[in-house]
C-alpha atoms as a PDB file:
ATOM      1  CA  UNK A   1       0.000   0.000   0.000  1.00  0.00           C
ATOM      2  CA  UNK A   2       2.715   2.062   0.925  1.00  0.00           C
ATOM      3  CA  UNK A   3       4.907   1.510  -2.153  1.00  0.00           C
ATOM      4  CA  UNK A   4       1.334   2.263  -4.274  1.00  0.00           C
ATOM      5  CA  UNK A   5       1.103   5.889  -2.622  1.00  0.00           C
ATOM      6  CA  UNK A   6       4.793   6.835  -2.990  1.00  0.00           C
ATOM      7  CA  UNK A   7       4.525   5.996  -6.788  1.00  0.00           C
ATOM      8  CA  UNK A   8       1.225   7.714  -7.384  1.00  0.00           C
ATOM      9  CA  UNK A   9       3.445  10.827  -5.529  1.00  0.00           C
ATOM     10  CA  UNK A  10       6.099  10.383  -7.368  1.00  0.00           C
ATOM     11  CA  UNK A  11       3.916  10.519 -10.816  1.00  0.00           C
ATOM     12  CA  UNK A  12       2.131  13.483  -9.364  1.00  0.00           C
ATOM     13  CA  UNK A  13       5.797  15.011  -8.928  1.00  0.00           C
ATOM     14  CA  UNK A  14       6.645  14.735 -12.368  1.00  0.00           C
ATOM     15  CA  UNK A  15       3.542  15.801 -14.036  1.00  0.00           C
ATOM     16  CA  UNK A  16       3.945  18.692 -12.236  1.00  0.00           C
ATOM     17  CA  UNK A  17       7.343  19.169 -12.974  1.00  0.00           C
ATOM     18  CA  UNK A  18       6.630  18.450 -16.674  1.00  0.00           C
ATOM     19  CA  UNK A  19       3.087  20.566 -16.936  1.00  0.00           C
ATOM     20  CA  UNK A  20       5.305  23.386 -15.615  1.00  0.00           C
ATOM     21  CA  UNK A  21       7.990  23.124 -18.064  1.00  0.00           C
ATOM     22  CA  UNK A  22       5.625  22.868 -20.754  1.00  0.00           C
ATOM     23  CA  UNK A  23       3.632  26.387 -19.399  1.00  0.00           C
ATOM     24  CA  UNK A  24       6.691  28.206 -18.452  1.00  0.00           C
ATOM     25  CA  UNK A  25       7.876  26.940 -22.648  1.00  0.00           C
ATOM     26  CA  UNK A  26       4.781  28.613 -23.931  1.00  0.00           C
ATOM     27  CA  UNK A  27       4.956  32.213 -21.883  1.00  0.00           C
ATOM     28  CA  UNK A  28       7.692  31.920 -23.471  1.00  0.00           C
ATOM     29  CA  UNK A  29       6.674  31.554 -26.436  1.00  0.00           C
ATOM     30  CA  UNK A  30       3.594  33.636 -26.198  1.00  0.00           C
ATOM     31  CA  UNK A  31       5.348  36.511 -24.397  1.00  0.00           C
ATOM     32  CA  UNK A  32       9.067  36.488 -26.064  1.00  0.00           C
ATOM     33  CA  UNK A  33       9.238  34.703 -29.544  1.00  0.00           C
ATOM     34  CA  UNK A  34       5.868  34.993 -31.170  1.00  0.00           C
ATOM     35  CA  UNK A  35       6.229  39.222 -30.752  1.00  0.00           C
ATOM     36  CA  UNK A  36       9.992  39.190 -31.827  1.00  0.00           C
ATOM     37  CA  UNK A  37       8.892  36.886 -35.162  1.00  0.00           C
ATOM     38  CA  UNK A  38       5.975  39.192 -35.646  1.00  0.00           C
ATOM     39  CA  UNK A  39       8.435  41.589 -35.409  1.00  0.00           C
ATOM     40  CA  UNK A  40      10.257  40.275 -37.747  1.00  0.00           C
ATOM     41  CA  UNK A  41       7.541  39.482 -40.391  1.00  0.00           C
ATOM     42  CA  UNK A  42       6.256  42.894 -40.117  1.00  0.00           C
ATOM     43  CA  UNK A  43       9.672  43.713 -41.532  1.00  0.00           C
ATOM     44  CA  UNK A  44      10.243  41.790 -43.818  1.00  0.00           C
ATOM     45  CA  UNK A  45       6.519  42.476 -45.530  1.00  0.00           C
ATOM     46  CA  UNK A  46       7.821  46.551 -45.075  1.00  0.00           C
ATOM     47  CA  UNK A  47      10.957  45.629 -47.622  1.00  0.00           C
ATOM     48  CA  UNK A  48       9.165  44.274 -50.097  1.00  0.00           C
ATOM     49  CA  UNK A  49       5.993  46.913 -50.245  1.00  0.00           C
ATOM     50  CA  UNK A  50       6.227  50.269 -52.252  1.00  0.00           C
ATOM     51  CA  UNK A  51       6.256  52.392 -49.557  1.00  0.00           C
ATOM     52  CA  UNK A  52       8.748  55.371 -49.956  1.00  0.00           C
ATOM     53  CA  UNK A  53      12.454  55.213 -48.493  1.00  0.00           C
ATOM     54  CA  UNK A  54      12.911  57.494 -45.644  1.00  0.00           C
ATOM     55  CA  UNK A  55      16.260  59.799 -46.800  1.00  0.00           C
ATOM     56  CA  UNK A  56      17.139  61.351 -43.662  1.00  0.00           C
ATOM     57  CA  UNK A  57      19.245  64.073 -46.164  1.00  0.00           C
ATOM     58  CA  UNK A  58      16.017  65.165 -47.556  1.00  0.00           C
ATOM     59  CA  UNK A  59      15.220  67.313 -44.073  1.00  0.00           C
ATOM     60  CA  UNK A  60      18.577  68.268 -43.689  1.00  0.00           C
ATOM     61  CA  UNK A  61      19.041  69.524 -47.030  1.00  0.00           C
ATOM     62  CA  UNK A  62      15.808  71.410 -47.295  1.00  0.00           C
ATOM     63  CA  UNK A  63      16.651  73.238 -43.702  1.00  0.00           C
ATOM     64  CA  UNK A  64      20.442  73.972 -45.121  1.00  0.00           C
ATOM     65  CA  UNK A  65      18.768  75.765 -48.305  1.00  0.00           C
ATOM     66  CA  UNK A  66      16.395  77.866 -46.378  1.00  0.00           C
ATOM     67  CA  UNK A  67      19.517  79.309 -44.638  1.00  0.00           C
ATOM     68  CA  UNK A  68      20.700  80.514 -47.669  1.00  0.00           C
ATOM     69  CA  UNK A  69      17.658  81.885 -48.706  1.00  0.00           C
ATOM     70  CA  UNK A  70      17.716  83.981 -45.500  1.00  0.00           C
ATOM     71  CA  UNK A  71      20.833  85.191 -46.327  1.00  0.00           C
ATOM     72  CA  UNK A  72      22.867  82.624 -43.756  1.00  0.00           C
ATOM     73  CA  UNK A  73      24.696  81.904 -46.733  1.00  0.00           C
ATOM     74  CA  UNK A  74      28.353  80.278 -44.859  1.00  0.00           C
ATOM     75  CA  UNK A  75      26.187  78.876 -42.287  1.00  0.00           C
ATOM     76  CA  UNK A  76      23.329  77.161 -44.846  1.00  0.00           C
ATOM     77  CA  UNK A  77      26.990  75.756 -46.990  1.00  0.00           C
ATOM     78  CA  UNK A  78      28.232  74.357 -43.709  1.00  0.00           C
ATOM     79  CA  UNK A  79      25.015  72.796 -42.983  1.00  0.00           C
ATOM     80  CA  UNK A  80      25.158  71.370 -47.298  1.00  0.00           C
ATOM     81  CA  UNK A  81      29.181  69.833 -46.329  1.00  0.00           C
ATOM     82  CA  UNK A  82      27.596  67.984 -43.241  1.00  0.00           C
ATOM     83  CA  UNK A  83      25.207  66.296 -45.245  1.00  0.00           C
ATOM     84  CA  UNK A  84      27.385  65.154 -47.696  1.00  0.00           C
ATOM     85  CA  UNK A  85      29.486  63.773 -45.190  1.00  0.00           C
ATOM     86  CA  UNK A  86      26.964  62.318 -42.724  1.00  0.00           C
ATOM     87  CA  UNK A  87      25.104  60.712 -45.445  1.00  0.00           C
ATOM     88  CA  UNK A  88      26.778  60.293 -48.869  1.00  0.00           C
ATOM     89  CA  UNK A  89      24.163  58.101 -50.262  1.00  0.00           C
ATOM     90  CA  UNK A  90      21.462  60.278 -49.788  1.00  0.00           C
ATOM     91  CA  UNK A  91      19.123  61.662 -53.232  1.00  0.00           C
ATOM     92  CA  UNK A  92      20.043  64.992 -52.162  1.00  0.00           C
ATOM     93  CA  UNK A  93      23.658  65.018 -52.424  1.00  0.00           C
ATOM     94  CA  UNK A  94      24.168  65.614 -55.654  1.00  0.00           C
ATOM     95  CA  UNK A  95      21.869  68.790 -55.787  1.00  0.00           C
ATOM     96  CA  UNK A  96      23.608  69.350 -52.599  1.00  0.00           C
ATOM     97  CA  UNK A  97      27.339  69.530 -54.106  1.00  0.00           C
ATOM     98  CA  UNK A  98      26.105  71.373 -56.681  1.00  0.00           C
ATOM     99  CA  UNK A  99      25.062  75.000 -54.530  1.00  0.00           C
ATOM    100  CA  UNK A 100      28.497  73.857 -52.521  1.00  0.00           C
ATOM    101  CA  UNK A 101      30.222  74.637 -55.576  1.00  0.00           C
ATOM    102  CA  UNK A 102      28.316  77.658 -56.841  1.00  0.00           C
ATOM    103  CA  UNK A 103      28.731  79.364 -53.302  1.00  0.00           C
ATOM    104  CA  UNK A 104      32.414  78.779 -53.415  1.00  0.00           C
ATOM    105  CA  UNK A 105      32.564  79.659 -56.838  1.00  0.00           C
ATOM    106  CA  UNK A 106      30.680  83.118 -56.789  1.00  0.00           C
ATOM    107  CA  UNK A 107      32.748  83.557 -53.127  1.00  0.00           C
ATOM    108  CA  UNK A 108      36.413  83.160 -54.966  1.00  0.00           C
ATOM    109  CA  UNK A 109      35.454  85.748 -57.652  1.00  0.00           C
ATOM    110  CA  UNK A 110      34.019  87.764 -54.870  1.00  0.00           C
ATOM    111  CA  UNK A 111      35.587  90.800 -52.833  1.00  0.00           C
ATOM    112  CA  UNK A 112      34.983  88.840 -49.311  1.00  0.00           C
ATOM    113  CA  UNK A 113      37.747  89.099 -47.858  1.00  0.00           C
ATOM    114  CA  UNK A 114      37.308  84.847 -47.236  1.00  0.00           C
ATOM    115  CA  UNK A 115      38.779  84.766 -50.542  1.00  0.00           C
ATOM    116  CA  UNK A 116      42.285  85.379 -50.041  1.00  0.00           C
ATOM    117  CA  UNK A 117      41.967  88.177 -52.057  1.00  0.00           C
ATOM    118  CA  UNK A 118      45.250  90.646 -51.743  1.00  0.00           C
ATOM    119  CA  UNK A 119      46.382  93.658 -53.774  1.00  0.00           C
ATOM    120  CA  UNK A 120      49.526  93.550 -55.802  1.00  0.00           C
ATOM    121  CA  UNK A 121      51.369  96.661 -57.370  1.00  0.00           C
ATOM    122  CA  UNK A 122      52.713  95.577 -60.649  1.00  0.00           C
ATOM    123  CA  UNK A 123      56.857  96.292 -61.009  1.00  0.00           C
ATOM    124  CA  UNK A 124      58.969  97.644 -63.402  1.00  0.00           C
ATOM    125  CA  UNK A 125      59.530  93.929 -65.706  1.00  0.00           C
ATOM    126  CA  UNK A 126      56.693  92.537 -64.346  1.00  0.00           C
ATOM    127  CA  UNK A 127      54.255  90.353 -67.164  1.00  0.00           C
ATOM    128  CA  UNK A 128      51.087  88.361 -65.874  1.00  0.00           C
ATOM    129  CA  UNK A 129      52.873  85.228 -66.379  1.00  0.00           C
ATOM    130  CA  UNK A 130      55.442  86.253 -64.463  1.00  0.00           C
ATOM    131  CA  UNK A 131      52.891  87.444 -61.802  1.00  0.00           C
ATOM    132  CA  UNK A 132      50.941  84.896 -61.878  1.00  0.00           C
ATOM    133  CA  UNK A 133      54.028  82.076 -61.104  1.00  0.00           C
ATOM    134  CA  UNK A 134      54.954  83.870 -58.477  1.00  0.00           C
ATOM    135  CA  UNK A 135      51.630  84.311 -56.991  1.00  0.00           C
ATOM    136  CA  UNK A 136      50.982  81.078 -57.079  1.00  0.00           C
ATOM    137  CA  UNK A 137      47.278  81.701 -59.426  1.00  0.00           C
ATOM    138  CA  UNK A 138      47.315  82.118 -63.113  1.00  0.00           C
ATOM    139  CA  UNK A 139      46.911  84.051 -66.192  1.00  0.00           C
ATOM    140  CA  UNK A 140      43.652  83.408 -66.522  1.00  0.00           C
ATOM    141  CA  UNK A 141      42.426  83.863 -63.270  1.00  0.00           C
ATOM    142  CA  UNK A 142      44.175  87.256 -63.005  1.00  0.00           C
ATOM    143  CA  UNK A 143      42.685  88.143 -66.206  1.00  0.00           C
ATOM    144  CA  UNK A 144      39.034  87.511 -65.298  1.00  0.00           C
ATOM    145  CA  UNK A 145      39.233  88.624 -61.642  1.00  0.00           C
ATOM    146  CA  UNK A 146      40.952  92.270 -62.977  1.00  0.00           C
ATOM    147  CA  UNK A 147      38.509  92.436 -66.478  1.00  0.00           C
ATOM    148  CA  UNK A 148      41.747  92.873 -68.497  1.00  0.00           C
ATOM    149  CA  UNK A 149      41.438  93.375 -71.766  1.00  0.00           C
ATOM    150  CA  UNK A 150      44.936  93.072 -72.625  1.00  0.00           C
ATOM    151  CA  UNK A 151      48.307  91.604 -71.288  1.00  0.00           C
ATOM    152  CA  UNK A 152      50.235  94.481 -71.214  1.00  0.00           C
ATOM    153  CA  UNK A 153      50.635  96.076 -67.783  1.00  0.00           C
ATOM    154  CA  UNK A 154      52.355  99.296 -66.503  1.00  0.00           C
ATOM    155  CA  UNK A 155      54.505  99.402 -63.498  1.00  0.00           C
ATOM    156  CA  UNK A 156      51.935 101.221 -60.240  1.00  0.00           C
ATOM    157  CA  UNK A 157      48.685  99.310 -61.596  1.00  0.00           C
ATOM    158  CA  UNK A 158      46.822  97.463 -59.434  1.00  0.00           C
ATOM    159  CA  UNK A 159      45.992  93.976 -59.783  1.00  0.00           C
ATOM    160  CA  UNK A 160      43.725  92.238 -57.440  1.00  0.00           C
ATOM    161  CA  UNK A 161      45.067  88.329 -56.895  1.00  0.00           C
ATOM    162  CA  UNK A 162      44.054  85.443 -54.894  1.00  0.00           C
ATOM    163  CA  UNK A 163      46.284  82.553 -54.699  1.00  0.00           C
ATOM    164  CA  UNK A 164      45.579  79.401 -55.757  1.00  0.00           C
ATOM    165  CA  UNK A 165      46.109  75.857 -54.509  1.00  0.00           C
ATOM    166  CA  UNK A 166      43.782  73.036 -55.915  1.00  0.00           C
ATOM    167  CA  UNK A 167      44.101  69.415 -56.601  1.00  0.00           C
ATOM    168  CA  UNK A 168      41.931  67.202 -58.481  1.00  0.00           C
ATOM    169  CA  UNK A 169      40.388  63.838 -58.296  1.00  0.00           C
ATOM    170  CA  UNK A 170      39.008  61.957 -61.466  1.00  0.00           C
ATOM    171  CA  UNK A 171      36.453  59.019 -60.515  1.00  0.00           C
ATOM    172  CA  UNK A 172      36.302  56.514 -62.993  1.00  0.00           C
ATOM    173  CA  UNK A 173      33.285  54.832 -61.784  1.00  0.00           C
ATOM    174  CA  UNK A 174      31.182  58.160 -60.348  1.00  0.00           C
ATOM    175  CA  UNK A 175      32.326  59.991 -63.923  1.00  0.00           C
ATOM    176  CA  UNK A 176      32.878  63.075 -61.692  1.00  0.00           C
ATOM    177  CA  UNK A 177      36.202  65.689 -61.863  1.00  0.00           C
ATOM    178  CA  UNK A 178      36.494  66.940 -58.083  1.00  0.00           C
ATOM    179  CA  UNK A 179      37.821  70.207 -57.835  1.00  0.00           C
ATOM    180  CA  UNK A 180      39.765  70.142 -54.273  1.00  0.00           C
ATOM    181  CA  UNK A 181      41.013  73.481 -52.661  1.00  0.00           C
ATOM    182  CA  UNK A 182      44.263  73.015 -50.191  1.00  0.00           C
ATOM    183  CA  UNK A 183      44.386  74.869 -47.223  1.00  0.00           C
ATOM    184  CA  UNK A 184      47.017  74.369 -44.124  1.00  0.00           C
ATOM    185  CA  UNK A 185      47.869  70.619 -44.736  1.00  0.00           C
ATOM    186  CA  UNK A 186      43.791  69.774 -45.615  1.00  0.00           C
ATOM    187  CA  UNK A 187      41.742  69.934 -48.301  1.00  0.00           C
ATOM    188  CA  UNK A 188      37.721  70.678 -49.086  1.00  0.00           C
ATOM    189  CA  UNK A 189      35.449  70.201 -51.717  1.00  0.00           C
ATOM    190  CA  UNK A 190      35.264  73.262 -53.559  1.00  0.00           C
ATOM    191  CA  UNK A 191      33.292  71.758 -57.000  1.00  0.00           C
ATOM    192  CA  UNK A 192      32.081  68.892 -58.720  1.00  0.00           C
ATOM    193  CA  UNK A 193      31.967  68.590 -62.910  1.00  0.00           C
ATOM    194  CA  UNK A 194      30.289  65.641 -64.767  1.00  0.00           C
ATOM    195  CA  UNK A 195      32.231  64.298 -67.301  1.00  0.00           C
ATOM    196  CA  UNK A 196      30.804  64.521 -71.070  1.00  0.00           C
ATOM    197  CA  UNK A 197      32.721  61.271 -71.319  1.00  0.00           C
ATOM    198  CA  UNK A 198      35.565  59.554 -70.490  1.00  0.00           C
ATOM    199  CA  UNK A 199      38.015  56.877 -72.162  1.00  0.00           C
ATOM    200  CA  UNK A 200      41.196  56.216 -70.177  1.00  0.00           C
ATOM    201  CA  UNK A 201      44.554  55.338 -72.433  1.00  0.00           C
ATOM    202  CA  UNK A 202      44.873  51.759 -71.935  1.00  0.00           C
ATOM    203  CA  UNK A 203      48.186  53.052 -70.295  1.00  0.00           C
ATOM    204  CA  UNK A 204      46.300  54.712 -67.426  1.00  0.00           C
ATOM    205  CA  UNK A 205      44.755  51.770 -64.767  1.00  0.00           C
ATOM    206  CA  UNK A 206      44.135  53.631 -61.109  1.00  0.00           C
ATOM    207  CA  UNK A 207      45.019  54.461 -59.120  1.00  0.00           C
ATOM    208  CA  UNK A 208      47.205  56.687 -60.528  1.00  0.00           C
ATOM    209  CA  UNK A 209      48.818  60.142 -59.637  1.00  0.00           C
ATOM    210  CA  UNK A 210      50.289  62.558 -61.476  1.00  0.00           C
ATOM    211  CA  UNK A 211      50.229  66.749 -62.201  1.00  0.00           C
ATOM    212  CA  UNK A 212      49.073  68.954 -64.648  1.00  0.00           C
ATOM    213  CA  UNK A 213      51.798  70.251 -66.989  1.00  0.00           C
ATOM    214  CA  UNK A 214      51.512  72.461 -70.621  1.00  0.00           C
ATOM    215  CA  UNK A 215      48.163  74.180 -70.368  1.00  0.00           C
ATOM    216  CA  UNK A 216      46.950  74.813 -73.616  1.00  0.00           C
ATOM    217  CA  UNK A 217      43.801  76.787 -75.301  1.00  0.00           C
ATOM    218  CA  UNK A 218      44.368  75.732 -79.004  1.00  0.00           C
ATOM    219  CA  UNK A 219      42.499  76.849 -82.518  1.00  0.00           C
ATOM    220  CA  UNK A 220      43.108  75.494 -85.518  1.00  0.00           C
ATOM    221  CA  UNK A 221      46.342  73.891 -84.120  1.00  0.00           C
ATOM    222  CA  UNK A 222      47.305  76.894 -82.745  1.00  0.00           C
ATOM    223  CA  UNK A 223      47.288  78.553 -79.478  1.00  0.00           C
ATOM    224  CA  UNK A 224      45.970  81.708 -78.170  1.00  0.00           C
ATOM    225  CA  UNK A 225      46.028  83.955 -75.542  1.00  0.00           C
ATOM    226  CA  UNK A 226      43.417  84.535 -72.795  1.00  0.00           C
ATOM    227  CA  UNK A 227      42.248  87.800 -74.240  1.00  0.00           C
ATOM    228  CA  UNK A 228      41.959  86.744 -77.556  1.00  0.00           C
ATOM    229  CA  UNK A 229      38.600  87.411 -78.950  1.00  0.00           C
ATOM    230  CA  UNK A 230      38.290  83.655 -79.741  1.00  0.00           C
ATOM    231  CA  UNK A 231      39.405  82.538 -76.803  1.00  0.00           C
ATOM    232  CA  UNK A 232      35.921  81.294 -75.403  1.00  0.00           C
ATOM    233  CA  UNK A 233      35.610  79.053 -78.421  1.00  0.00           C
ATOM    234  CA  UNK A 234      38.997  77.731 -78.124  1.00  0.00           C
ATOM    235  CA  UNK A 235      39.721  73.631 -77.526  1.00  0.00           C
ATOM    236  CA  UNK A 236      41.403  73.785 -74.072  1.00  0.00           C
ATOM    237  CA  UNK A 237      43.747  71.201 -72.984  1.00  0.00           C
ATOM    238  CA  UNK A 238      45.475  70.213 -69.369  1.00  0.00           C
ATOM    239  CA  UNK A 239      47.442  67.465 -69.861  1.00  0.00           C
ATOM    240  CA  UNK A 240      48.417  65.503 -66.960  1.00  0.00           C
ATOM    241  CA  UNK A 241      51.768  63.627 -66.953  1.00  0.00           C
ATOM    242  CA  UNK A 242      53.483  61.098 -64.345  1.00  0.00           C
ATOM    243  CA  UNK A 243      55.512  63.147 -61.742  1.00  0.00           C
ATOM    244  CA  UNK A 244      59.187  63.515 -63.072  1.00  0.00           C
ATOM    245  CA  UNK A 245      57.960  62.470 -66.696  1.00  0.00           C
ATOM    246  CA  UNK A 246      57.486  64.883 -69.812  1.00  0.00           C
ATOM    247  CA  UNK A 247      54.765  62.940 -72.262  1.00  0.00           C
ATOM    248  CA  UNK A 248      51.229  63.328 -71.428  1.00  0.00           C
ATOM    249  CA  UNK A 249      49.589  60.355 -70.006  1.00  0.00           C
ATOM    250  CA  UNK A 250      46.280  61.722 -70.012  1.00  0.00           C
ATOM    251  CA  UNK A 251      44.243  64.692 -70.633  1.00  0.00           C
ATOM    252  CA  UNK A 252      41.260  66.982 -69.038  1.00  0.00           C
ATOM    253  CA  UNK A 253      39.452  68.120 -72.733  1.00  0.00           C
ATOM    254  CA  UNK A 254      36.922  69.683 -74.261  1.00  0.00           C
ATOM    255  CA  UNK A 255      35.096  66.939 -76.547  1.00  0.00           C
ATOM    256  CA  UNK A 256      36.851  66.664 -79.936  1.00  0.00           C
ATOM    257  CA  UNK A 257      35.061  68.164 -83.152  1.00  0.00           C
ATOM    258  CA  UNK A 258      32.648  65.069 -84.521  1.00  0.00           C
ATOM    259  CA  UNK A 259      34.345  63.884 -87.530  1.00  0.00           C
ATOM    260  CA  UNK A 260      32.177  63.088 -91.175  1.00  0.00           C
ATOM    261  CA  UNK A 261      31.705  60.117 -91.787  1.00  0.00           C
ATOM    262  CA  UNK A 262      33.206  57.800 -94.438  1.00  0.00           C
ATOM    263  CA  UNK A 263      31.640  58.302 -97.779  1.00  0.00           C
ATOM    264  CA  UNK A 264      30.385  54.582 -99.028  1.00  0.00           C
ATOM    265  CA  UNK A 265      32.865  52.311-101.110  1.00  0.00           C
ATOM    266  CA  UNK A 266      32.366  52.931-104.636  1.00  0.00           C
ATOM    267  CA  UNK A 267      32.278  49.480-106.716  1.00  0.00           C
ATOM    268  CA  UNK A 268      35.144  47.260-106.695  1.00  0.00           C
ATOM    269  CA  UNK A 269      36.255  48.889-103.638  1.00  0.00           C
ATOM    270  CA  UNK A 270      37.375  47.239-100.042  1.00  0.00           C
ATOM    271  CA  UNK A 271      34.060  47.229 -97.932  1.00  0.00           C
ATOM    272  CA  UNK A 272      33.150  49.452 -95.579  1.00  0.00           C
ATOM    273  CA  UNK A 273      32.731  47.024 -92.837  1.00  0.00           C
ATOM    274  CA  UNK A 274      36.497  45.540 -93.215  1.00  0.00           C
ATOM    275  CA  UNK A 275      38.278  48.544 -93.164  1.00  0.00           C
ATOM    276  CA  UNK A 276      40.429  49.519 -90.532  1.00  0.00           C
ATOM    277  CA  UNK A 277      38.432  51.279 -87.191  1.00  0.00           C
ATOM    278  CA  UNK A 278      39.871  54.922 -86.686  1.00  0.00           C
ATOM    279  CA  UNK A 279      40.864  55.121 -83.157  1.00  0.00           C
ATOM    280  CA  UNK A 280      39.171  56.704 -80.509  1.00  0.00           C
ATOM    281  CA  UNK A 281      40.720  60.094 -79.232  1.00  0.00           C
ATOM    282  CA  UNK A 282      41.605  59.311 -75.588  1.00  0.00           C
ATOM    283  CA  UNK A 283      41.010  62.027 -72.782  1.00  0.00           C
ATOM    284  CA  UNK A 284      38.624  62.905 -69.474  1.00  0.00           C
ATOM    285  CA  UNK A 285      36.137  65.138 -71.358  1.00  0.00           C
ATOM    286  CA  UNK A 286      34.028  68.199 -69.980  1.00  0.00           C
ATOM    287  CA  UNK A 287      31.962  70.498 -71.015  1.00  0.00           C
ATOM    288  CA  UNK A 288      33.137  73.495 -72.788  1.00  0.00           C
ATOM    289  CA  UNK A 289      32.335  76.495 -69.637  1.00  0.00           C
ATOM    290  CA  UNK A 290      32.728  73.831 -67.227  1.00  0.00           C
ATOM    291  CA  UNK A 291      36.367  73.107 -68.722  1.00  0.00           C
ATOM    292  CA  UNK A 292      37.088  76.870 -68.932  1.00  0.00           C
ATOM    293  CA  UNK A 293      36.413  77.599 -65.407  1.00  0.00           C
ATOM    294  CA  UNK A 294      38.773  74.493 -64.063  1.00  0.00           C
ATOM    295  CA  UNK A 295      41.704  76.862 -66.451  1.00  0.00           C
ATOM    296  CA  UNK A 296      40.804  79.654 -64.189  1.00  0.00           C
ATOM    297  CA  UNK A 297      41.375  77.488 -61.332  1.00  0.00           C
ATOM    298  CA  UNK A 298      43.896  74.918 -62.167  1.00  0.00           C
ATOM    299  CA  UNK A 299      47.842  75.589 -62.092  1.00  0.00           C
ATOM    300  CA  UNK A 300      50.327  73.906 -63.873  1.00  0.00           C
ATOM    301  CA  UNK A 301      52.153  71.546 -60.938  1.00  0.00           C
ATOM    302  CA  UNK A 302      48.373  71.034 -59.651  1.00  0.00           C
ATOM    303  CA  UNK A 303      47.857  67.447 -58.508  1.00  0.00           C
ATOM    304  CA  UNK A 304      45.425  65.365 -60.485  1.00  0.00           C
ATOM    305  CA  UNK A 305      43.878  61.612 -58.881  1.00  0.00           C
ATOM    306  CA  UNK A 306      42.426  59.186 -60.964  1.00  0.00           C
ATOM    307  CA  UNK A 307      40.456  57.219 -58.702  1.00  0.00           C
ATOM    308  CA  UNK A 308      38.006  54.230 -58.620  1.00  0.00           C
END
């Protein structure tokens, strides 16, 4: 009888034992999983709808530009650069780059004293080449920010200058040219440029570094001056060669002239289709007044990236 009543208690034990396991397994269940999977699901079902993604650059930007329209101007670009740099990805960095550039565009040509801009008293000798190499800017740029009309200069005129100091960077895969301005050991965005196109030299593989050397503005094969009447319609040229090196490796162009095409084979003649392919002009191609404001900018020793 005795050993009867200590199983039955024993039996009792475990069922107890094993219905509480079992609840304590479903509150668990119930109270942890099941929400965390809904969770989960919910989630998952949000990916694949066509609800709108959330671009937390879209505020951002939008507060940045209303600065500027109030005027806030250095405080609405500093606002732009954090954006770009806090979220690179987001829709609203390209507008974004875009005012970056045009503020610190307008602000170089500007009298703000943010500018660098200093006064210079031309010398007896002096020529704007000469001025501008030791200056560190260039013809152009002293040109455009003084409205010369002509090179020659007489010893006591004034010629406002602002030095110069830029580097560029040349993404092959973004199809950008990245104006860079150096200051004390850094350097900043200062302006982006989309390419027209671009087709490396099989030569050229990046990265790759090198400089700009032998600016040229060139018509008919022939070059000319930046106060030449033609000058705005001019094919400019800054070839970029290896540091040390002479040849041009590669070049920042206007797009080449389109050429006519071949007049048909007359009969007897070699086919069209197996003569020789004329090859492709090489070079990182811009647009004409985007090209002729980088040879405002751009010095010859200026440092030029290609990138991936």
């Amino acid at each position: 009888m005795a050993r009867t009543q200590l199983k039955l208690l024993l039996f009792l034990i475990v069922l107890g034992i094993t219905l509480g396991c079992m609840a304590a397994a479903y509150y668990i269940y119930d109270k942890v999983l099941k929400p965390e999977k809904l969770i989960q699901q919910e989630m998952a079902d949000l990916k694949k709808s066509d609800l709108p993604r959330i671009d937390p650059g879209t505020k951002r930007f939008e507060a940045a530009v209303e600065m500027i329209r109030a005027g806030r101007v250095p405080e609405g670009r500093d606002a732009l650069y954090k954006l770009v740099q806090q979220f690179p990805n987001s829709d609203a960095c390209p507008e974004a780059r875009r005012i970056i550039g045009e503020i610190n565009l307008d602000e170089l040509f500007s009298t703000d004293p943010r500018s660098g801009r200093r006064d210079y008293i031309v010398q007896p000798g002096d020529s704007l080449a000469l001025i501008a190499g030791r200056q560190g800017t260039t013809m152009d740029m002293l040109i455009r920010l003084n409205g010369l009309m002509s090179t020659v200069l007489q010893p006591g005129d004034h010629l406002a200058i602002v030095p110069l100091d830029f580097s560029i960077d040349v993404d092959i895969s973004a199809r950008t040219v990245t104006l860079f301005r150096n200051a004390a050991d850094k350097r900043y965005f200062f302006k982006e440029y989309r390419t027209v196109d671009l087709r490396l030299p099989p030569s050229v593989r990046p990265p790759l570094e090198a400089e700009i050397r032998g600016k040229a503005a060139l018509i008919d094969g022939r070059a000319v001056l930046s106060t030449d009447p033609r000058y705005v319609q001019a094919e400019k040229w800054l070839p970029a060669t290896r540091p040390g090196q002479v040849s041009p490796i590669l070049a920042l162009r206007t797009p080449p002239a389109p050429k006519p095409a071949p007049a048909p084979p007359a009969d007897g003649q070699t086919p069209a289709a197996a003569l020789p392919e004329v090859e492709q002009e090489t070079g990182v191609f811009l647009a004409a007044p985007d090209l002729e404001e980088m040879f405002a900018l751009v010095r010859n020793g200026s440092k030029l990236h290609v990138i991936r």
